[in-house]
C-alpha atoms as a PDB file:
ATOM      1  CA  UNK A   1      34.540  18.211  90.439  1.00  0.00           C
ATOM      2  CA  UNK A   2      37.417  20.287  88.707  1.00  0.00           C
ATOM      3  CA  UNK A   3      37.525  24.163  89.852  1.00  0.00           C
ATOM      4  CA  UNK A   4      36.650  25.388  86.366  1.00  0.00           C
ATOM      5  CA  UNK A   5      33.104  23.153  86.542  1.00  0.00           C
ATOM      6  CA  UNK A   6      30.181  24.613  87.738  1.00  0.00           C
ATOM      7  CA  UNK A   7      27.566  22.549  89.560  1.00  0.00           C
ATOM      8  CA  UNK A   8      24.323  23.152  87.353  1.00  0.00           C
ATOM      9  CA  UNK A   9      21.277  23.912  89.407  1.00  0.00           C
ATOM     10  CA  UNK A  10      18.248  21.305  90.302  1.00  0.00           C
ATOM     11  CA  UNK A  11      14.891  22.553  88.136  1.00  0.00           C
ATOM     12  CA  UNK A  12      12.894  21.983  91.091  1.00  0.00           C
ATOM     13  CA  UNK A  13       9.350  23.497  90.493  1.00  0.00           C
ATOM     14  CA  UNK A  14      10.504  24.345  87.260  1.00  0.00           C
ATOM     15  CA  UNK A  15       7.522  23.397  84.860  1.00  0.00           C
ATOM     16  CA  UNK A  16       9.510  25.330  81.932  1.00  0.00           C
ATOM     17  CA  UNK A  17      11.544  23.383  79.701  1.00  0.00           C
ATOM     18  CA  UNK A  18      13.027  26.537  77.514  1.00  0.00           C
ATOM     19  CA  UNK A  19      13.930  27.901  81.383  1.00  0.00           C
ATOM     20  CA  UNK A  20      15.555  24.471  82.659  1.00  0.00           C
ATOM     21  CA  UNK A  21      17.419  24.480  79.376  1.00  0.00           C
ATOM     22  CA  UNK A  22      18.125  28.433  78.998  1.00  0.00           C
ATOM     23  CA  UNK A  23      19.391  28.262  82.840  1.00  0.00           C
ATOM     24  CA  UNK A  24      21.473  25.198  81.978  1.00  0.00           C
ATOM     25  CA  UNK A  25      19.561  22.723  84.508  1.00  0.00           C
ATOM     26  CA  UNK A  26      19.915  19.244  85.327  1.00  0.00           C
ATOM     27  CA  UNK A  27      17.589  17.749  82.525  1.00  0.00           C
ATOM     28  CA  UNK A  28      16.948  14.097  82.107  1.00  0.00           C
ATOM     29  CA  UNK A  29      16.428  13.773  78.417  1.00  0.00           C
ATOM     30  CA  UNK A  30      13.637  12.388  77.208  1.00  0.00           C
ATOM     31  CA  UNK A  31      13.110  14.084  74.193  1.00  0.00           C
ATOM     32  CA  UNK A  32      14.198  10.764  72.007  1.00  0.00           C
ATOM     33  CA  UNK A  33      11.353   9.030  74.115  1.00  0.00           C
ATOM     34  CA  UNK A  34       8.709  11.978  72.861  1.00  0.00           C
ATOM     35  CA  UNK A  35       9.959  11.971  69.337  1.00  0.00           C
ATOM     36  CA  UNK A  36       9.145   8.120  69.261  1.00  0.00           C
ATOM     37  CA  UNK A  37       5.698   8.965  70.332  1.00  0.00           C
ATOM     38  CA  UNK A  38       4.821  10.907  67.736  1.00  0.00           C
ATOM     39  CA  UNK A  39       6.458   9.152  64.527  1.00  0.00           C
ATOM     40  CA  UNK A  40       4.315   5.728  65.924  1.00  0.00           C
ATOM     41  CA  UNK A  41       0.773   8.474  65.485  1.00  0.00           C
ATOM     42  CA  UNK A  42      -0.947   6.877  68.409  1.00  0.00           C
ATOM     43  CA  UNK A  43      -3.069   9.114  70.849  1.00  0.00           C
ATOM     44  CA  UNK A  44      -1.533   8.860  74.243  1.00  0.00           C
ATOM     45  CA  UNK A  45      -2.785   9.682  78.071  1.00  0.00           C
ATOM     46  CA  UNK A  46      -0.216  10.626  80.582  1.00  0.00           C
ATOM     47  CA  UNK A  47      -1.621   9.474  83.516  1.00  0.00           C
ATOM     48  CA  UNK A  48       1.343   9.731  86.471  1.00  0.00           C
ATOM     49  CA  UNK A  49       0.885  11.153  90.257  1.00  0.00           C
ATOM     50  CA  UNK A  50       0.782  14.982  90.692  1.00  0.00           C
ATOM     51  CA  UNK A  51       4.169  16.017  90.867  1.00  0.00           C
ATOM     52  CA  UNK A  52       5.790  13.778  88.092  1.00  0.00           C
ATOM     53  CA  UNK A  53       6.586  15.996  85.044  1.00  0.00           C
ATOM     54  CA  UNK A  54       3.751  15.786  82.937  1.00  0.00           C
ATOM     55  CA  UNK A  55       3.715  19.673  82.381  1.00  0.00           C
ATOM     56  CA  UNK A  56       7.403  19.735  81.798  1.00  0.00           C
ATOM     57  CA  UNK A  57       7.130  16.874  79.217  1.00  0.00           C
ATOM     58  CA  UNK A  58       3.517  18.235  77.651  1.00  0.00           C
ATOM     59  CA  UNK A  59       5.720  21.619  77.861  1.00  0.00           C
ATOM     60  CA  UNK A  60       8.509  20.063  75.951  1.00  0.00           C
ATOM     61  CA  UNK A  61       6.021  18.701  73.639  1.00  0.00           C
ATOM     62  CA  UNK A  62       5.087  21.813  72.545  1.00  0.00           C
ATOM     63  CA  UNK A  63       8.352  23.456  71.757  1.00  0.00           C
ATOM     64  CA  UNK A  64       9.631  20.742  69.613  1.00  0.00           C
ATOM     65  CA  UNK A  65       6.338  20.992  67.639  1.00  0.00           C
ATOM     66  CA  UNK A  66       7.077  25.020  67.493  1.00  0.00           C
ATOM     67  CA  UNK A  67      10.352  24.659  65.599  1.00  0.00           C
ATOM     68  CA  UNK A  68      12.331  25.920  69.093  1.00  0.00           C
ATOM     69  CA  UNK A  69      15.769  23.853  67.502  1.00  0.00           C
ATOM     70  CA  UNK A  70      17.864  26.194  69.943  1.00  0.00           C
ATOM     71  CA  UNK A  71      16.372  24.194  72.971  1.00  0.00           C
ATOM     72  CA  UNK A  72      17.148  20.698  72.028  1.00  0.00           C
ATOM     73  CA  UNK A  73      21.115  20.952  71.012  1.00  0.00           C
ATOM     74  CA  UNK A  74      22.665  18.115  72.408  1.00  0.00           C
ATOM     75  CA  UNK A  75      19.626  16.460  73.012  1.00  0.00           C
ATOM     76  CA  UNK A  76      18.054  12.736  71.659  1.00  0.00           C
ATOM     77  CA  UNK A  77      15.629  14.451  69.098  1.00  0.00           C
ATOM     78  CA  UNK A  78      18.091  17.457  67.794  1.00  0.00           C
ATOM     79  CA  UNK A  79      19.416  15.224  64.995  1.00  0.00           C
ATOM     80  CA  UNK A  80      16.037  13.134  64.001  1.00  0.00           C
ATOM     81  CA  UNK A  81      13.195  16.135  64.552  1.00  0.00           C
ATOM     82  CA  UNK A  82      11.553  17.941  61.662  1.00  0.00           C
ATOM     83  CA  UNK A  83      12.610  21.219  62.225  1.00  0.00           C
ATOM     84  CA  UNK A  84      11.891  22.766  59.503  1.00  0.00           C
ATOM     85  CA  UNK A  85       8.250  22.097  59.845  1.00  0.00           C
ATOM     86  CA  UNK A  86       6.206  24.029  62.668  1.00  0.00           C
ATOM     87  CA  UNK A  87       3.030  23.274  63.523  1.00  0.00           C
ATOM     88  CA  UNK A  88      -0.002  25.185  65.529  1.00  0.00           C
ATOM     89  CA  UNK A  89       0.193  24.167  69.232  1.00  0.00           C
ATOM     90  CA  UNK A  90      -2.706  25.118  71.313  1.00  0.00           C
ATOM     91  CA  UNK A  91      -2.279  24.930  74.711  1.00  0.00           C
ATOM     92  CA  UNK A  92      -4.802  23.752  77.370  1.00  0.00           C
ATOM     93  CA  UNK A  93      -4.103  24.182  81.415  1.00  0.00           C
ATOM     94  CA  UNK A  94      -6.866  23.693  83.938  1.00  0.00           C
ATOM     95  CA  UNK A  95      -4.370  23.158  86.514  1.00  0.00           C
ATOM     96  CA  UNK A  96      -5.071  26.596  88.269  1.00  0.00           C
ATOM     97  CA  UNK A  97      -7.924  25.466  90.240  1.00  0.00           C
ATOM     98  CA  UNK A  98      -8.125  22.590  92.868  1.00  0.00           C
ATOM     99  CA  UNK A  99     -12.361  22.144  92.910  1.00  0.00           C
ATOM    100  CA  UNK A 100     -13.669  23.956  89.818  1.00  0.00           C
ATOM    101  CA  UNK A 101     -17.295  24.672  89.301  1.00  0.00           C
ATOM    102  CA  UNK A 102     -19.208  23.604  85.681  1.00  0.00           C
ATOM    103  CA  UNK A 103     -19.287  27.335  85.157  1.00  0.00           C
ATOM    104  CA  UNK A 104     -15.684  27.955  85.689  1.00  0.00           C
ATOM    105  CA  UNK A 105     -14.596  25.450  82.843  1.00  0.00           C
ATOM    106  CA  UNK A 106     -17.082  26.605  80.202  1.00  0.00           C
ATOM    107  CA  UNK A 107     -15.478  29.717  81.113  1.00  0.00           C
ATOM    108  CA  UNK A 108     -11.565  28.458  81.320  1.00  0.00           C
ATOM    109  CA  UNK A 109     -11.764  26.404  78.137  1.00  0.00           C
ATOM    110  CA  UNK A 110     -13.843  29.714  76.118  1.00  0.00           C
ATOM    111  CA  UNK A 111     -10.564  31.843  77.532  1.00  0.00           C
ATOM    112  CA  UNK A 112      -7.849  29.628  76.266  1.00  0.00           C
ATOM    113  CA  UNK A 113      -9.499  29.365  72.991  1.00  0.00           C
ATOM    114  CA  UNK A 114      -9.599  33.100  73.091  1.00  0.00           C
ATOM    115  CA  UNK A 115      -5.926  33.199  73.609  1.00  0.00           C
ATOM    116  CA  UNK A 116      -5.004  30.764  71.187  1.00  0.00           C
ATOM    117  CA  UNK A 117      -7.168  32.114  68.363  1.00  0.00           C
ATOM    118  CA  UNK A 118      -5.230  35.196  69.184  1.00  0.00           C
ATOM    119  CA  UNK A 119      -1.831  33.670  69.190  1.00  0.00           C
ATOM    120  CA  UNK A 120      -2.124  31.427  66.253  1.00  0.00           C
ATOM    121  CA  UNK A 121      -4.195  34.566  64.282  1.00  0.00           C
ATOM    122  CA  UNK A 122      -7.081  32.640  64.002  1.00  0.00           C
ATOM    123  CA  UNK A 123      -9.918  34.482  63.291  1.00  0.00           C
ATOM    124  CA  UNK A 124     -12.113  34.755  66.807  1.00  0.00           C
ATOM    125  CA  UNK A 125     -15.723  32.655  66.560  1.00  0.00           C
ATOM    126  CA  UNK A 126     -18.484  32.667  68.661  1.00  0.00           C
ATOM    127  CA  UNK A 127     -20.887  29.564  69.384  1.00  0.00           C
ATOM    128  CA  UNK A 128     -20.402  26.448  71.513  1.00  0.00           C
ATOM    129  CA  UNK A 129     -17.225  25.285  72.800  1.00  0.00           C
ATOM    130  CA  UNK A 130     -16.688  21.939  70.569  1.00  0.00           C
ATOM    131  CA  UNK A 131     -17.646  24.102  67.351  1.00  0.00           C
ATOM    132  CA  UNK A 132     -14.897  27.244  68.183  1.00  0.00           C
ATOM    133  CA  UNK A 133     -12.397  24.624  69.176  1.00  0.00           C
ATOM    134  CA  UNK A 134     -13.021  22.129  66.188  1.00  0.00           C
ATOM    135  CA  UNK A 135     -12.927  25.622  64.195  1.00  0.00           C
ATOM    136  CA  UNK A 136      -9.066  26.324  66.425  1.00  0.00           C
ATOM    137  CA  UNK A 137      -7.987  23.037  65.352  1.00  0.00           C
ATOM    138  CA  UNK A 138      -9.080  22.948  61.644  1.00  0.00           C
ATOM    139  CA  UNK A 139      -7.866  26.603  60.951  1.00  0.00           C
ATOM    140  CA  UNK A 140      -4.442  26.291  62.560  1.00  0.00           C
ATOM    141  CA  UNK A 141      -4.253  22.796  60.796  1.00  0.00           C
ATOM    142  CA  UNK A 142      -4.481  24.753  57.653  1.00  0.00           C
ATOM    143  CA  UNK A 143      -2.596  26.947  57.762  1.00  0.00           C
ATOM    144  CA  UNK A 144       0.144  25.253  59.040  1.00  0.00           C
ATOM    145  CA  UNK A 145      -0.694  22.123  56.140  1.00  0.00           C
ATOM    146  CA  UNK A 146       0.136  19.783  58.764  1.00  0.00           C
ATOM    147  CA  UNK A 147      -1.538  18.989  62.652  1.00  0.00           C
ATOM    148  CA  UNK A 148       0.550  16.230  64.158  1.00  0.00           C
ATOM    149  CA  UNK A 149      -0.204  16.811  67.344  1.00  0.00           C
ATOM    150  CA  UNK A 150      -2.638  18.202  69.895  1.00  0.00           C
ATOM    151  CA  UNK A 151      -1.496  18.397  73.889  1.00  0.00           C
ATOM    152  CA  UNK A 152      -3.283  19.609  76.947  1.00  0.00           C
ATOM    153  CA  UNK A 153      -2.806  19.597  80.656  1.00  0.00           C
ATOM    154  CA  UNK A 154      -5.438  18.803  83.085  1.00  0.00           C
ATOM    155  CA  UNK A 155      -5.272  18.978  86.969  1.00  0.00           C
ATOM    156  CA  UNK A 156      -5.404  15.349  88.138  1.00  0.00           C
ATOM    157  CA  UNK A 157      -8.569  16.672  90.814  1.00  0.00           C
ATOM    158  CA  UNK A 158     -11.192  15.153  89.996  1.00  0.00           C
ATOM    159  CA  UNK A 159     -14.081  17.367  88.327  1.00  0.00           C
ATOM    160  CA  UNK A 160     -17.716  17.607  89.718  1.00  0.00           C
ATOM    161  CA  UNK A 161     -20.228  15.415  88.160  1.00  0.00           C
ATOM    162  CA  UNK A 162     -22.636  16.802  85.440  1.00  0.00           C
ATOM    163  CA  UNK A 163     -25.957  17.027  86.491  1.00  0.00           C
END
């Protein structure tokens, strides 16, 4: 390595793609890989073990869908992504909790559409969970013009039967 070349730092634990990149972290780039993803329009699942950068990538996701061009220079996607266009991304994380109760997801999921209401400006609603986040969805959908994509990250525990 020449003297003037600093050894860049391993993003271990680091679920934070703006901090991997605003530290200047290894990153392996898969940005062209997510790009791809969404011009095809399918719906995906990222099933991989604990531990295997879904948040990072989900993460990523959600800053090329919020216009953060900054993040990506030198990256697959900087020269083929829409950045002129933002859209709404609400974000979804029930990774906090190893065994959580029924109760503690009705109340997890009414939070986070609490926050995001609040960060997208989305009038706040009241009523059951599927009608104030179909009501997220469709108002930051309009007023963006445009919802191409929806992300969430779930713990990979398994949750406790209904009953």
């Amino acid at each position: 390595m020449a003297p003037d070349q600093a050894r860049k730092r391993l993003p271990i634990g680091i679920q934070s793609f703006r901090k991997i990149r605003e530290d200047g972290c290894y990153y392996v780039d898969k940005t062209g890989y997510a790009a791809q993803m969404v011009a095809e329009g399918k719906t995906y699942f990222l099933s991989r073990p604990r531990r295997f950068g879904k948040s990072l990538f989900v993460d990523t996701l959600a800053h090329m869908f919020s216009g953060n061009k900054y993040l990506f220079e030198g990256l697959a996607c900087y020269d083929t992504w829409d950045w002129d266009t933002v859209h709404p991304v609400v974000r979804i994380d029930f990774a906090e909790r190893a065994q959580p109760s029924l109760e503690w997801i009705d109340q997890r999921i009414n939070e986070v559409i609490a926050v995001n209401e609040e960060r997208l400006g989305v009038p706040g609603t009241t009523g059951t969970i599927p009608g104030r986040f179909g009501a997220l969805i469709r108002t930051g959908a309009t007023r963006s013009r445009r919802l191409r994509g929806t992300t969430a990250r779930c713990s990979t525990h398994t949750s406790p039967p209904r009953g």
